[in-house]
PDB file of N, CA and C in Angstrom:
ATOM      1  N   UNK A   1       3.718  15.974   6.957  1.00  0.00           N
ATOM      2  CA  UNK A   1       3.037  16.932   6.107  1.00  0.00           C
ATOM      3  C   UNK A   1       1.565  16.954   6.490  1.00  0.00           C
ATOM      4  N   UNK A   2       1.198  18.304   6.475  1.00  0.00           N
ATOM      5  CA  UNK A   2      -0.346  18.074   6.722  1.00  0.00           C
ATOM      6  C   UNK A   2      -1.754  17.168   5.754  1.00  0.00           C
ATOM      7  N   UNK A   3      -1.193  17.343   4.883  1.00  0.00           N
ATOM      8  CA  UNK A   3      -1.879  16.812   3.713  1.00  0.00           C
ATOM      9  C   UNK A   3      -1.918  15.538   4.006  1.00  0.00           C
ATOM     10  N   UNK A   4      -0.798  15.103   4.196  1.00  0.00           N
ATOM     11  CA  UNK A   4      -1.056  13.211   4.277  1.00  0.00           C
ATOM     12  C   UNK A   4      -1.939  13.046   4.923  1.00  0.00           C
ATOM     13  N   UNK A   5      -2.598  12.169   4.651  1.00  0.00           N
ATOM     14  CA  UNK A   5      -4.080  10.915   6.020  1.00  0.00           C
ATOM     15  C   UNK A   5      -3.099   9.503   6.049  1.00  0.00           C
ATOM     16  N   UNK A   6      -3.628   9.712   7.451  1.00  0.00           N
ATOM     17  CA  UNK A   6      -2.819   8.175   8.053  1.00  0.00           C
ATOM     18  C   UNK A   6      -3.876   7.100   6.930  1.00  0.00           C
ATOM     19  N   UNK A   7      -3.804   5.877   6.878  1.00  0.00           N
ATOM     20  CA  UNK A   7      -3.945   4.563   6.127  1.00  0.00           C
ATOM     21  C   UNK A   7      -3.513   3.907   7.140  1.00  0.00           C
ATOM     22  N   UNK A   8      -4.874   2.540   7.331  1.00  0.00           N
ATOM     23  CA  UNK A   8      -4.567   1.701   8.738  1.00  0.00           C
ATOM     24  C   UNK A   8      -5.464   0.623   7.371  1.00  0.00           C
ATOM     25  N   UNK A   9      -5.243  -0.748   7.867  1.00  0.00           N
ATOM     26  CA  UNK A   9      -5.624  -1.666   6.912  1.00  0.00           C
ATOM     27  C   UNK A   9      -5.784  -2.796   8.397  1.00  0.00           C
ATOM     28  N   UNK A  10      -7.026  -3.216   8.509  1.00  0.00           N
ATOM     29  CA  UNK A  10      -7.162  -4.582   9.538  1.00  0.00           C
ATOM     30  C   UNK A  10      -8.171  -5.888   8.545  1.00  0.00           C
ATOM     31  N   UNK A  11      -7.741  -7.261   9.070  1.00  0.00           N
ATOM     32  CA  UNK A  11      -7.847  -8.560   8.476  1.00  0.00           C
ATOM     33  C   UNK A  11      -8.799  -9.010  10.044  1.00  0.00           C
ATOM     34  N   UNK A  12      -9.544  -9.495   9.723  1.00  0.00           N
ATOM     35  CA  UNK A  12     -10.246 -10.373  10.934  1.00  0.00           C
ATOM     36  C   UNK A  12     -11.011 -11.935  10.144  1.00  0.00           C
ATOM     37  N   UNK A  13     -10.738 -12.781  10.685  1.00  0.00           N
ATOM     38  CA  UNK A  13     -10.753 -14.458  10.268  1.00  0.00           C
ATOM     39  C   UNK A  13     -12.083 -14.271  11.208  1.00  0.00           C
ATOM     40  N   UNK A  14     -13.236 -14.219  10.591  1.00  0.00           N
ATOM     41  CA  UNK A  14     -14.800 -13.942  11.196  1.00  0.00           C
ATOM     42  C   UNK A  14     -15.033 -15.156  11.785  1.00  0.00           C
ATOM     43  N   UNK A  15     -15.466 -16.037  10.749  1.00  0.00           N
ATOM     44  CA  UNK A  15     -15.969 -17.101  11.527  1.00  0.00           C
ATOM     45  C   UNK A  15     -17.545 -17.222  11.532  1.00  0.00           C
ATOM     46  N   UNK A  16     -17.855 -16.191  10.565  1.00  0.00           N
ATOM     47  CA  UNK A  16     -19.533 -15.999  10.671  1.00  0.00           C
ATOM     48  C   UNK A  16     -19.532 -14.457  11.494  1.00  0.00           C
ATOM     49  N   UNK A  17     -19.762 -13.716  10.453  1.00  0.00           N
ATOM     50  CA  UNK A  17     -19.228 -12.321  10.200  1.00  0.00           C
ATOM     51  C   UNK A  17     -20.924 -11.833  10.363  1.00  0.00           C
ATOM     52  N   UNK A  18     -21.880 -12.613  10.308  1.00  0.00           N
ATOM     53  CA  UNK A  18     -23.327 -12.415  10.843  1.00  0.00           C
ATOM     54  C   UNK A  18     -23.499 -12.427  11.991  1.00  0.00           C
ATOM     55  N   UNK A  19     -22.936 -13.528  12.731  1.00  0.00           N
ATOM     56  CA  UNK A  19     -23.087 -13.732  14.259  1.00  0.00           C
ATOM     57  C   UNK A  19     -23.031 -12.645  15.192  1.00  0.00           C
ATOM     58  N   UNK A  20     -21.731 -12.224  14.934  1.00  0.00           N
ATOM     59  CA  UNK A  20     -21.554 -11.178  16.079  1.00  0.00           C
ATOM     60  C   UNK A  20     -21.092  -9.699  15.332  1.00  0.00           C
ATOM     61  N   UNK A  21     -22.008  -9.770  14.500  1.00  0.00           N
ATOM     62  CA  UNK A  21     -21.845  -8.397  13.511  1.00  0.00           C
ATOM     63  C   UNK A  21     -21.997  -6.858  14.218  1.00  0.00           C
ATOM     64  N   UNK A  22     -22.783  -6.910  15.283  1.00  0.00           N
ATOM     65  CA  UNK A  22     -23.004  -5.458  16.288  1.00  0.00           C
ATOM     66  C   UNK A  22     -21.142  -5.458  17.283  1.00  0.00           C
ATOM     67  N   UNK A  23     -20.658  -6.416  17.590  1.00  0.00           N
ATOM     68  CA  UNK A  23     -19.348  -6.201  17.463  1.00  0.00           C
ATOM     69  C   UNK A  23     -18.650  -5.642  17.023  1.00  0.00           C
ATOM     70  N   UNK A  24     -18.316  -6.649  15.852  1.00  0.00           N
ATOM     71  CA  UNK A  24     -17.395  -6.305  14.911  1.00  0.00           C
ATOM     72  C   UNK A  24     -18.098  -4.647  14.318  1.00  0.00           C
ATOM     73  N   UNK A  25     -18.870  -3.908  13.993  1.00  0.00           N
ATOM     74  CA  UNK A  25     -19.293  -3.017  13.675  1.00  0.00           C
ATOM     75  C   UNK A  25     -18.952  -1.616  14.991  1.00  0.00           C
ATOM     76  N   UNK A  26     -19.012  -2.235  16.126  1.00  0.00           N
ATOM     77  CA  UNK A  26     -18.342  -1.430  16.663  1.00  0.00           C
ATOM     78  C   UNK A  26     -17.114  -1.175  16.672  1.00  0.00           C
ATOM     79  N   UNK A  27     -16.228  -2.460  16.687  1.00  0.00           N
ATOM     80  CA  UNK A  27     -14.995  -2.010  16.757  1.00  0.00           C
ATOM     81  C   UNK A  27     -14.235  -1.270  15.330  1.00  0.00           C
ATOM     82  N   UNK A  28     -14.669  -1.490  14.060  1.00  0.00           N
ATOM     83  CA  UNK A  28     -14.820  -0.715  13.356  1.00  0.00           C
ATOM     84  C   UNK A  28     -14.784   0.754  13.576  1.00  0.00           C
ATOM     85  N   UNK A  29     -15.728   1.253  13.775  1.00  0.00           N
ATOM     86  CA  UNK A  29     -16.188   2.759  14.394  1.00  0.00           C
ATOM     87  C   UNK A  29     -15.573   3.186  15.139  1.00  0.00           C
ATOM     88  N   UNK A  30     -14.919   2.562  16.007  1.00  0.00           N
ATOM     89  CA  UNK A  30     -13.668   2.626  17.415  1.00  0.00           C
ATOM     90  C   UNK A  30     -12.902   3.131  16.812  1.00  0.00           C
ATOM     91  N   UNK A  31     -12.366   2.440  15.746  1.00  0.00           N
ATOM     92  CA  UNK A  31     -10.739   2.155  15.696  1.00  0.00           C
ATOM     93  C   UNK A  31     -10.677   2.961  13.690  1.00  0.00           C
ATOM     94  N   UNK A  32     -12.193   3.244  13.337  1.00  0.00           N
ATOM     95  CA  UNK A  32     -11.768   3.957  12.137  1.00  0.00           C
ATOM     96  C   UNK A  32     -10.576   3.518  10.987  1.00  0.00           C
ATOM     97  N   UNK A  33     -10.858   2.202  10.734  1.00  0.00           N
ATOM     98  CA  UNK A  33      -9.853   1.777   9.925  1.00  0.00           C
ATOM     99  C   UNK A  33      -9.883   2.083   8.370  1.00  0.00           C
ATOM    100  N   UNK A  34      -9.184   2.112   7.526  1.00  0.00           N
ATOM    101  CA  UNK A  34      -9.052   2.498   6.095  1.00  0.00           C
ATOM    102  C   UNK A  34      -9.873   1.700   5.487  1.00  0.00           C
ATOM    103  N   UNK A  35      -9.506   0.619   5.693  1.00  0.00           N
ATOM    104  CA  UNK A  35      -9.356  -0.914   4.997  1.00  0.00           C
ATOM    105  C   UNK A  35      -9.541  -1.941   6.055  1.00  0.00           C
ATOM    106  N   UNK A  36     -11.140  -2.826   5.914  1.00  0.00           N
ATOM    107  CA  UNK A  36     -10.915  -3.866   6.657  1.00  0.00           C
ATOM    108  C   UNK A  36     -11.297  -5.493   5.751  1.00  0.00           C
ATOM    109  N   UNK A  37     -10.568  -6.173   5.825  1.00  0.00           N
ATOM    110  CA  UNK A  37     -10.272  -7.530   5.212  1.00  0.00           C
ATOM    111  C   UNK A  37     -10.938  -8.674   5.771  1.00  0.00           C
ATOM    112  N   UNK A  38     -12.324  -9.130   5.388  1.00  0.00           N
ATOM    113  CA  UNK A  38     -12.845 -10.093   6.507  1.00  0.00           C
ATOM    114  C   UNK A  38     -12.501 -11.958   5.770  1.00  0.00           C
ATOM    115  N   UNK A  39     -12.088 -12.848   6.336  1.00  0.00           N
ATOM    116  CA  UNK A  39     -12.044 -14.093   5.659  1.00  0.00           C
ATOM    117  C   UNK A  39     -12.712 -14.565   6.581  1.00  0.00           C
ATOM    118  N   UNK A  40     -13.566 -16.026   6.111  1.00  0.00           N
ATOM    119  CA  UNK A  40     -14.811 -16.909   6.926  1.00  0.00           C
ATOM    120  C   UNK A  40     -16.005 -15.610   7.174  1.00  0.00           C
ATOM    121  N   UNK A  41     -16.516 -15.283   6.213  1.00  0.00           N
ATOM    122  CA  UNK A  41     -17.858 -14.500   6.555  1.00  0.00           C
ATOM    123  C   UNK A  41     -18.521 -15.489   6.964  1.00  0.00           C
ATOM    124  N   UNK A  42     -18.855 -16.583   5.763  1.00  0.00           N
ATOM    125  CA  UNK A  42     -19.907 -17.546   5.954  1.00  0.00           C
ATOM    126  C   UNK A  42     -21.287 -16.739   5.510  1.00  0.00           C
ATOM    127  N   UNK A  43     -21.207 -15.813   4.590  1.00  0.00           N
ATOM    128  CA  UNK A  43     -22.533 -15.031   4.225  1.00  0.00           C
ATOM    129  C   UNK A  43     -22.822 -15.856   2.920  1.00  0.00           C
ATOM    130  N   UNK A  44     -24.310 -15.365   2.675  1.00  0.00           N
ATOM    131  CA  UNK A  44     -24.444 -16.191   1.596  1.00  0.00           C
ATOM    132  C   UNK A  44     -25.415 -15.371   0.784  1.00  0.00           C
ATOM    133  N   UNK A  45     -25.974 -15.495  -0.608  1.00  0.00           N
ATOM    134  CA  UNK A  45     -26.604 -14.890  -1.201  1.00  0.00           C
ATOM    135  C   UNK A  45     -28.252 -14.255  -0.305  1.00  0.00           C
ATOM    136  N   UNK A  46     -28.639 -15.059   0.389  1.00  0.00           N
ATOM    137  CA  UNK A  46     -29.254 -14.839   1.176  1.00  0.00           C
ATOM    138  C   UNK A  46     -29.863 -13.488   2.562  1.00  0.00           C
ATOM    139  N   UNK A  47     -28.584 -13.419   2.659  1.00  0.00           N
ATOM    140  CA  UNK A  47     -27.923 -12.070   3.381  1.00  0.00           C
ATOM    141  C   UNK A  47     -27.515 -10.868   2.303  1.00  0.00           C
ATOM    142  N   UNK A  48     -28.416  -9.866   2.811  1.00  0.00           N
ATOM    143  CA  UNK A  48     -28.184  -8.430   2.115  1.00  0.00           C
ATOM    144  C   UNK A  48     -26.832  -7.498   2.432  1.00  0.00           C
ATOM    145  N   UNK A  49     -26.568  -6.634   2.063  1.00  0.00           N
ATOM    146  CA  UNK A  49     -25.462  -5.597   1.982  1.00  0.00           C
ATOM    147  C   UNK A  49     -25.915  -5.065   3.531  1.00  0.00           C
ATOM    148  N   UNK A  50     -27.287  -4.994   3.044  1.00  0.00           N
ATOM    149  CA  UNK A  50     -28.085  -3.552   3.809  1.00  0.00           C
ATOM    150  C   UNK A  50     -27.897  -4.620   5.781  1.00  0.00           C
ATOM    151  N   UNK A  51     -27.548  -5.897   5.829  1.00  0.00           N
ATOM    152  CA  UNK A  51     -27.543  -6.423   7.052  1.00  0.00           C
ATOM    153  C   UNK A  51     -26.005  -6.631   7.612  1.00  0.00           C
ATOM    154  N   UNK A  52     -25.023  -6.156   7.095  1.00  0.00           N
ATOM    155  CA  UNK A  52     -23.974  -6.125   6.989  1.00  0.00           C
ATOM    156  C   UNK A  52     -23.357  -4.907   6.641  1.00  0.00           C
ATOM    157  N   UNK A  53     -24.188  -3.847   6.465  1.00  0.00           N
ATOM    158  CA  UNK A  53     -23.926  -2.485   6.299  1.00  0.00           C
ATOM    159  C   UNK A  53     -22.659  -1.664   7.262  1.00  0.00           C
ATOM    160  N   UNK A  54     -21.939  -0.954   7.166  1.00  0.00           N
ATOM    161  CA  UNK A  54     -20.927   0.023   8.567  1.00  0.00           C
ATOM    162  C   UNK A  54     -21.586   1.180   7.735  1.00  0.00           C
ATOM    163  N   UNK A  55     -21.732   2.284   8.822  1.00  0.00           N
ATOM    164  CA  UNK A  55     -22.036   3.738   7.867  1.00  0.00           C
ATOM    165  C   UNK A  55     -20.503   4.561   7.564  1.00  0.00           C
ATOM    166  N   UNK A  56     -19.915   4.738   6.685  1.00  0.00           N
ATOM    167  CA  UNK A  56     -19.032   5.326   6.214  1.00  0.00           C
ATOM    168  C   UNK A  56     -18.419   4.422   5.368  1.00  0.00           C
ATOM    169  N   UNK A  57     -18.494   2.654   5.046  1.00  0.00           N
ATOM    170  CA  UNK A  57     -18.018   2.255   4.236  1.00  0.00           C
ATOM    171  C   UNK A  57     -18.887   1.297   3.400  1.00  0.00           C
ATOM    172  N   UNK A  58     -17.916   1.427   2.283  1.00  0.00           N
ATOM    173  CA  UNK A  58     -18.824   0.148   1.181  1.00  0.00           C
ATOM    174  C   UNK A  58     -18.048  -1.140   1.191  1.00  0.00           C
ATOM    175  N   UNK A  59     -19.156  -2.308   0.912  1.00  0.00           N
ATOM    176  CA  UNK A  59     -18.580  -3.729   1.172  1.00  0.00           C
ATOM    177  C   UNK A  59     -18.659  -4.040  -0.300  1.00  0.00           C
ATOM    178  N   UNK A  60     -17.412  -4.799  -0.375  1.00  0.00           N
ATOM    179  CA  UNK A  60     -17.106  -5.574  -1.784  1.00  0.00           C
ATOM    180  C   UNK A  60     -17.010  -6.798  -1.027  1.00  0.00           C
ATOM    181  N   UNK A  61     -18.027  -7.974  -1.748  1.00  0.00           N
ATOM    182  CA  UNK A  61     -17.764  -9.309  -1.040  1.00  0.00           C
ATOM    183  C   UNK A  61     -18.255 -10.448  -1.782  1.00  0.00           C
ATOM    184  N   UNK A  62     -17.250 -11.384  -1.741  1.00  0.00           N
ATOM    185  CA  UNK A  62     -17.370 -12.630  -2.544  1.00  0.00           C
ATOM    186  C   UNK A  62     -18.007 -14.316  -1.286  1.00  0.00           C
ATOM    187  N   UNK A  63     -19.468 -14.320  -1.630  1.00  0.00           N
ATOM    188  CA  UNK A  63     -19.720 -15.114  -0.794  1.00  0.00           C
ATOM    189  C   UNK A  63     -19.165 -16.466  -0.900  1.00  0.00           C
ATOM    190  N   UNK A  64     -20.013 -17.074   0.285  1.00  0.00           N
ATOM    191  CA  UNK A  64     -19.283 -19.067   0.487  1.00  0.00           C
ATOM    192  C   UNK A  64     -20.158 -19.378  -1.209  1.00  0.00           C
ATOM    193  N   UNK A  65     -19.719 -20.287  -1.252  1.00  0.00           N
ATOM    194  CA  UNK A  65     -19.751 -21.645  -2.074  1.00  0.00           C
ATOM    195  C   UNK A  65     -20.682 -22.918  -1.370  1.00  0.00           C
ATOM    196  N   UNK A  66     -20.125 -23.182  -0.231  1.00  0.00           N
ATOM    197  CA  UNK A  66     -20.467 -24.084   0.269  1.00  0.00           C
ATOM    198  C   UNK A  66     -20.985 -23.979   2.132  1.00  0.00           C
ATOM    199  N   UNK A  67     -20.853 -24.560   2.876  1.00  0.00           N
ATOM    200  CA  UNK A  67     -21.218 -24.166   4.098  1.00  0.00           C
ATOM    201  C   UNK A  67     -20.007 -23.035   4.478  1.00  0.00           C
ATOM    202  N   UNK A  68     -19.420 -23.167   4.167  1.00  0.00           N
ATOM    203  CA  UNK A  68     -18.055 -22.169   5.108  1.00  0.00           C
ATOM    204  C   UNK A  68     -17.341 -21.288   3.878  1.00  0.00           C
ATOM    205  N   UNK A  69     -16.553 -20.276   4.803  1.00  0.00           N
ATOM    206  CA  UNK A  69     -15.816 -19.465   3.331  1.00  0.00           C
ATOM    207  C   UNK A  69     -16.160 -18.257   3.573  1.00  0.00           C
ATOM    208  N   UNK A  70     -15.911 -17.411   2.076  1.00  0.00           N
ATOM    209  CA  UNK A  70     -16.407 -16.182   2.174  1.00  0.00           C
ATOM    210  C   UNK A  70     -15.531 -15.007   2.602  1.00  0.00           C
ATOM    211  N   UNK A  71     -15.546 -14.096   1.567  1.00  0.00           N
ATOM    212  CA  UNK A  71     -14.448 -13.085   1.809  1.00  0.00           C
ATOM    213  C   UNK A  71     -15.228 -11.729   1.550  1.00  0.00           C
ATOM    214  N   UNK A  72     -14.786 -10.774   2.365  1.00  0.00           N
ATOM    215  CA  UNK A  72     -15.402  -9.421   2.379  1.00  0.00           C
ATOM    216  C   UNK A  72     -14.629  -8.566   2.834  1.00  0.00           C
ATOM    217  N   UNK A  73     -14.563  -7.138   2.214  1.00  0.00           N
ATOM    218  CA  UNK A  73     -13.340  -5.973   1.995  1.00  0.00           C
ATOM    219  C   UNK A  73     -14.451  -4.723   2.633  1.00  0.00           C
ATOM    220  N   UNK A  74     -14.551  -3.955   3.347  1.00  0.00           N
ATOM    221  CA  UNK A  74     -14.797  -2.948   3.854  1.00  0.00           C
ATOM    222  C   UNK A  74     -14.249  -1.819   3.463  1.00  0.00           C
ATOM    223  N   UNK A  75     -14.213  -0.824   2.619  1.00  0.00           N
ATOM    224  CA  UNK A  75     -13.240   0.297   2.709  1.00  0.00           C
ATOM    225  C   UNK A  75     -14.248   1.736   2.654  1.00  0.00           C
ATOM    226  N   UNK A  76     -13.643   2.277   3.018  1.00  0.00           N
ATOM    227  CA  UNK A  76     -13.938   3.825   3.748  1.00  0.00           C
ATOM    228  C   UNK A  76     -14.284   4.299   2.433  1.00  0.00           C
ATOM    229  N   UNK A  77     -15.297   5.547   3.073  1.00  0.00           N
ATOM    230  CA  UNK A  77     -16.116   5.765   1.426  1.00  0.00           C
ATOM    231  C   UNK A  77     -14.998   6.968   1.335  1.00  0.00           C
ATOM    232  N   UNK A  78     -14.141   7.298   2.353  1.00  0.00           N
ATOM    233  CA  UNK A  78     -13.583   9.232   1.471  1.00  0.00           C
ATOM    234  C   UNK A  78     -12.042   8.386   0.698  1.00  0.00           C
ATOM    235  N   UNK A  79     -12.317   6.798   0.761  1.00  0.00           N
ATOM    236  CA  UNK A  79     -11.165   6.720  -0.278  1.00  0.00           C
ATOM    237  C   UNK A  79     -11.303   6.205  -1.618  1.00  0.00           C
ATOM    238  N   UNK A  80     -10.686   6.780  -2.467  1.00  0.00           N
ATOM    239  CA  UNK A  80     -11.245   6.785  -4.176  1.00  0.00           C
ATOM    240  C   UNK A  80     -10.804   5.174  -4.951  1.00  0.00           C
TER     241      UNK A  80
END
Protein backbone atom coordinates (compact mmCIF):
# COMPACT_ATOMS: atom_id res chain seq x y z
CA UNK A 1 0.00 0.00 0.00
CA UNK A 2 1.25 3.34 -0.61
CA UNK A 3 0.44 4.80 2.59
CA UNK A 4 2.49 2.45 4.66
CA UNK A 5 6.29 3.82 5.72
CA UNK A 6 8.72 1.14 6.11
CA UNK A 7 9.82 1.03 10.21
CA UNK A 8 13.53 -0.14 10.66
CA UNK A 9 14.53 -0.23 14.50
CA UNK A 10 18.68 -0.62 15.14
CA UNK A 11 20.40 -1.45 18.85
CA UNK A 12 24.19 -0.59 18.97
CA UNK A 13 26.18 -1.70 22.46
CA UNK A 14 28.29 1.91 22.21
CA UNK A 15 30.77 1.56 24.49
CA UNK A 16 31.06 5.35 24.92
CA UNK A 17 28.56 6.71 22.52
CA UNK A 18 30.82 10.17 22.92
CA UNK A 19 33.90 8.70 21.55
CA UNK A 20 33.14 8.03 18.21
CA UNK A 21 29.89 9.98 17.96
CA UNK A 22 30.75 11.66 14.21
CA UNK A 23 30.44 7.87 13.29
CA UNK A 24 27.84 6.62 14.70
CA UNK A 25 25.95 9.92 13.50
CA UNK A 26 26.81 9.12 10.18
CA UNK A 27 25.77 5.90 9.92
CA UNK A 28 22.54 6.98 11.22
CA UNK A 29 21.95 9.43 8.27
CA UNK A 30 23.12 6.52 5.89
CA UNK A 31 20.90 4.08 6.83
CA UNK A 32 17.79 6.47 8.09
CA UNK A 33 16.59 4.33 10.79
CA UNK A 34 13.11 4.71 12.67
CA UNK A 35 14.33 3.78 15.92
CA UNK A 36 17.82 3.59 17.24
CA UNK A 37 18.53 1.80 20.73
CA UNK A 38 21.97 2.74 22.19
CA UNK A 39 23.23 0.54 25.50
CA UNK A 40 26.87 1.56 27.21
CA UNK A 41 26.57 5.34 26.27
CA UNK A 42 28.69 6.01 29.25
CA UNK A 43 27.18 9.74 29.07
CA UNK A 44 26.75 11.49 32.01
CA UNK A 45 24.95 14.52 33.33
CA UNK A 46 27.75 16.40 32.20
CA UNK A 47 27.24 15.92 28.49
CA UNK A 48 24.43 17.93 26.75
CA UNK A 49 21.62 16.72 24.29
CA UNK A 50 22.91 19.52 22.08
CA UNK A 51 26.59 17.18 21.89
CA UNK A 52 24.86 14.15 21.06
CA UNK A 53 22.34 15.77 18.88
CA UNK A 54 21.30 13.69 15.00
CA UNK A 55 19.22 16.36 12.99
CA UNK A 56 15.88 14.70 12.39
CA UNK A 57 15.73 12.93 15.74
CA UNK A 58 15.04 13.40 19.44
CA UNK A 59 17.07 11.57 22.21
CA UNK A 60 15.35 10.10 25.24
CA UNK A 61 18.22 8.98 27.56
CA UNK A 62 18.81 7.56 30.89
CA UNK A 63 22.43 8.25 31.96
CA UNK A 64 25.35 5.95 33.88
CA UNK A 65 25.13 5.82 37.53
CA UNK A 66 28.46 4.96 37.87
CA UNK A 67 31.58 4.80 35.52
CA UNK A 68 29.85 2.62 32.82
CA UNK A 69 26.13 2.13 31.63
CA UNK A 70 23.74 4.26 30.14
CA UNK A 71 20.93 3.89 27.78
CA UNK A 72 19.73 6.14 24.93
CA UNK A 73 16.67 5.82 22.31
CA UNK A 74 16.95 7.99 19.16
CA UNK A 75 13.68 8.20 17.29
CA UNK A 76 12.77 10.07 14.18
CA UNK A 77 10.97 13.28 14.72
CA UNK A 78 8.01 12.47 11.72
CA UNK A 79 7.11 9.65 14.25
CA UNK A 80 4.31 10.55 16.82
Amino acid sequence: HPLVKMFSFAHLNARSLFTDFALFQDHVMLYDYSIIGVSETWLHNGIPDSAVDITNYSIVRQDRATRVGGVAVYVKSDIE
